[in-house]
Protein backbone atom coordinates (compact mmCIF):
# COMPACT_ATOMS: atom_id res chain seq x y z
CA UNK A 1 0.00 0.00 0.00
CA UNK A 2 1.10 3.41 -0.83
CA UNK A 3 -0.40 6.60 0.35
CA UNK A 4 -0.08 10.43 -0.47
CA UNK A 5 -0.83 13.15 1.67
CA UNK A 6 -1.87 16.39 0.72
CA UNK A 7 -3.70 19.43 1.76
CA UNK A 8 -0.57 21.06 3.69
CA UNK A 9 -0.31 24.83 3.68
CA UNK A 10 -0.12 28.41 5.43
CA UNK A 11 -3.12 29.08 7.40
CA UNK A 12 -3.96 32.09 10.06
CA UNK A 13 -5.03 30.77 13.42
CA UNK A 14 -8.33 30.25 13.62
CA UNK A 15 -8.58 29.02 9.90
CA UNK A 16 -9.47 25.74 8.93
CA UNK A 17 -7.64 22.90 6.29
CA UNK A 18 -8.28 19.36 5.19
CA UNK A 19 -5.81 16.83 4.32
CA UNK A 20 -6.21 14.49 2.19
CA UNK A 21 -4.41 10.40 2.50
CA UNK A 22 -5.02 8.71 -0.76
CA UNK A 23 -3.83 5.19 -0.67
CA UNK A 24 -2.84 3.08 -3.61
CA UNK A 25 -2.17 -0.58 -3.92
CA UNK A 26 -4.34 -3.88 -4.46
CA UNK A 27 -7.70 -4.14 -3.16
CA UNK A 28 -7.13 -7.01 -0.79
CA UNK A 29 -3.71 -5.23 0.75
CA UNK A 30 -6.00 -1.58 1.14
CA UNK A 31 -8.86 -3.85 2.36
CA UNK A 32 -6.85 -5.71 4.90
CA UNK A 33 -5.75 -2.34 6.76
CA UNK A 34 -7.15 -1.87 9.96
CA UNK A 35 -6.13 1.39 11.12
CA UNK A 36 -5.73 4.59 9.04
CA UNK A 37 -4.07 7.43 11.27
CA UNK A 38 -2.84 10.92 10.92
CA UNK A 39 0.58 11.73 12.65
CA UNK A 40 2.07 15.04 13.27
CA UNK A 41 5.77 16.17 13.70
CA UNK A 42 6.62 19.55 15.22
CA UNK A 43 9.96 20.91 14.68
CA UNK A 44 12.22 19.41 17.31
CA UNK A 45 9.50 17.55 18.69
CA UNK A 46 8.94 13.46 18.28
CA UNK A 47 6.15 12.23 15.78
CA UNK A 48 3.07 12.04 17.80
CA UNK A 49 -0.54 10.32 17.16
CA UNK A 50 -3.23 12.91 16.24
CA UNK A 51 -5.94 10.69 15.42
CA UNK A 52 -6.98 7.35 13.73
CA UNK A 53 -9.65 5.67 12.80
CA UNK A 54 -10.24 1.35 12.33
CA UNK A 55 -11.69 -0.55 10.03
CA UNK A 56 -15.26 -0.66 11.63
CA UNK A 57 -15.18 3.29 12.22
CA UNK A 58 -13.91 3.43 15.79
CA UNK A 59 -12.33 7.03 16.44
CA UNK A 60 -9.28 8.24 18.58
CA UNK A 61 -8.66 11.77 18.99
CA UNK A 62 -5.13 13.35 20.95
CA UNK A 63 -7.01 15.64 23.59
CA UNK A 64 -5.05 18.45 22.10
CA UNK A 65 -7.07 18.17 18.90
CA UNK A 66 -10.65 17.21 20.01
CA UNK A 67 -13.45 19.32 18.69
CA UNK A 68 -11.18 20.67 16.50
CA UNK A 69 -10.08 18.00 14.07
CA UNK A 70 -12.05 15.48 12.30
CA UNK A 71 -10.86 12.04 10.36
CA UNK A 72 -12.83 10.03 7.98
CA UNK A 73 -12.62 8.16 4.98
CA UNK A 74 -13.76 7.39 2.00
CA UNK A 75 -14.05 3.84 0.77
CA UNK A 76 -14.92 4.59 -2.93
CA UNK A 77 -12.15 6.65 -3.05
CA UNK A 78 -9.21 5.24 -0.60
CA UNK A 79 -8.74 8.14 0.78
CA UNK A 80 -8.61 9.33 4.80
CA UNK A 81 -9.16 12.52 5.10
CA UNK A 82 -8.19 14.71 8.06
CA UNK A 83 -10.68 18.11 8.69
CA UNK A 84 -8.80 20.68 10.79
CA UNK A 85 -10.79 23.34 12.21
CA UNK A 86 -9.94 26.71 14.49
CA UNK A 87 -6.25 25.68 13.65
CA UNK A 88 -3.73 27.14 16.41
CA UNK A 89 -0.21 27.83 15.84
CA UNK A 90 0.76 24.61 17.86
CA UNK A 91 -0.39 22.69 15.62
CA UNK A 92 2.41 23.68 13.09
CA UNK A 93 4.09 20.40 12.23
CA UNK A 94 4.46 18.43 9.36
CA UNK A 95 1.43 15.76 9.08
CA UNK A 96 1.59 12.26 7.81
CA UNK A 97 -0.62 9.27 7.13
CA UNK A 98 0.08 5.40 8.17
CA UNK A 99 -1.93 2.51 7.63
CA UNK A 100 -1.53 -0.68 9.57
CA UNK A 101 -2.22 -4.01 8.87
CA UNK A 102 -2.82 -6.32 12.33
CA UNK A 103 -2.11 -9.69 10.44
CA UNK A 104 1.12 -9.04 8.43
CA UNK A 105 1.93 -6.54 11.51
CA UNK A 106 2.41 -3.64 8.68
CA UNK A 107 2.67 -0.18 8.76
CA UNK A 108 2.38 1.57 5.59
CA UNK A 109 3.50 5.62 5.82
CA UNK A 110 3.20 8.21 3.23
CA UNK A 111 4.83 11.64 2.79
CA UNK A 112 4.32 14.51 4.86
CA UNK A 113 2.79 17.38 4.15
CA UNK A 114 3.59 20.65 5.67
CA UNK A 115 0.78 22.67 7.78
CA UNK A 116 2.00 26.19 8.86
CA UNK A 117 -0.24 28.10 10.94
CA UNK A 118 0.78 31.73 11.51
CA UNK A 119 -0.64 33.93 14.88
């Protein structure tokens, strides 16, 4: 499985972005993923967990991003999407997608895309 982020960019706090995770690969590998998950690294900071979602649409959101940020995903379209909303400048980092696969114990990471939000 391969993913893509994208959706990064310059934003005043307050202002809202959504990032987009499409994944490409074989239907059974994409179909075999149970968790899809947005990460976030901050400049000299380690990569932390914002938020995931598994396979049968259970939710987990960092407390520094609830009712704020949103996941979901689209089947049709293998793509996770991430919905950021009243965006603070903490949350500059760059942001990156992983899927995991429990059986094959895989983790699948694409790209990161850059979100800059200015005071």
């Amino acid at each position: 499985v391969q993913l893509q982020a994208s959706g990064g960019g310059l934003v005043q706090a307050g202002g809202s972005l959504r990032l987009s995770c499409a994944a490409f690969g074989s239907a059974f590998s994409i179909n075999n993923v149970n968790t899809w998950a947005w990460y976030r690294q901050a400049p000299g900071k380690q990569r932390e967990l914002v938020t995931h979602i598994t396979s049968d649409g259970q939710t987990y959101y960092a407390d520094s991003v609830k009712g704020r940020f949103t996941i979901s995903r689209d089947t049709t379209r293998n793509t996770l999407y991430l919905q950021m909303n009243n965006l603070k400048p903490e949350d500059t980092a760059v942001f990156y997608c992983k899927a995991f696969d429990k059986s094959i114990l895989q983790e699948y990471w694409g790209k990161g895309t850059q979100v800059t939000v200015s005071s």
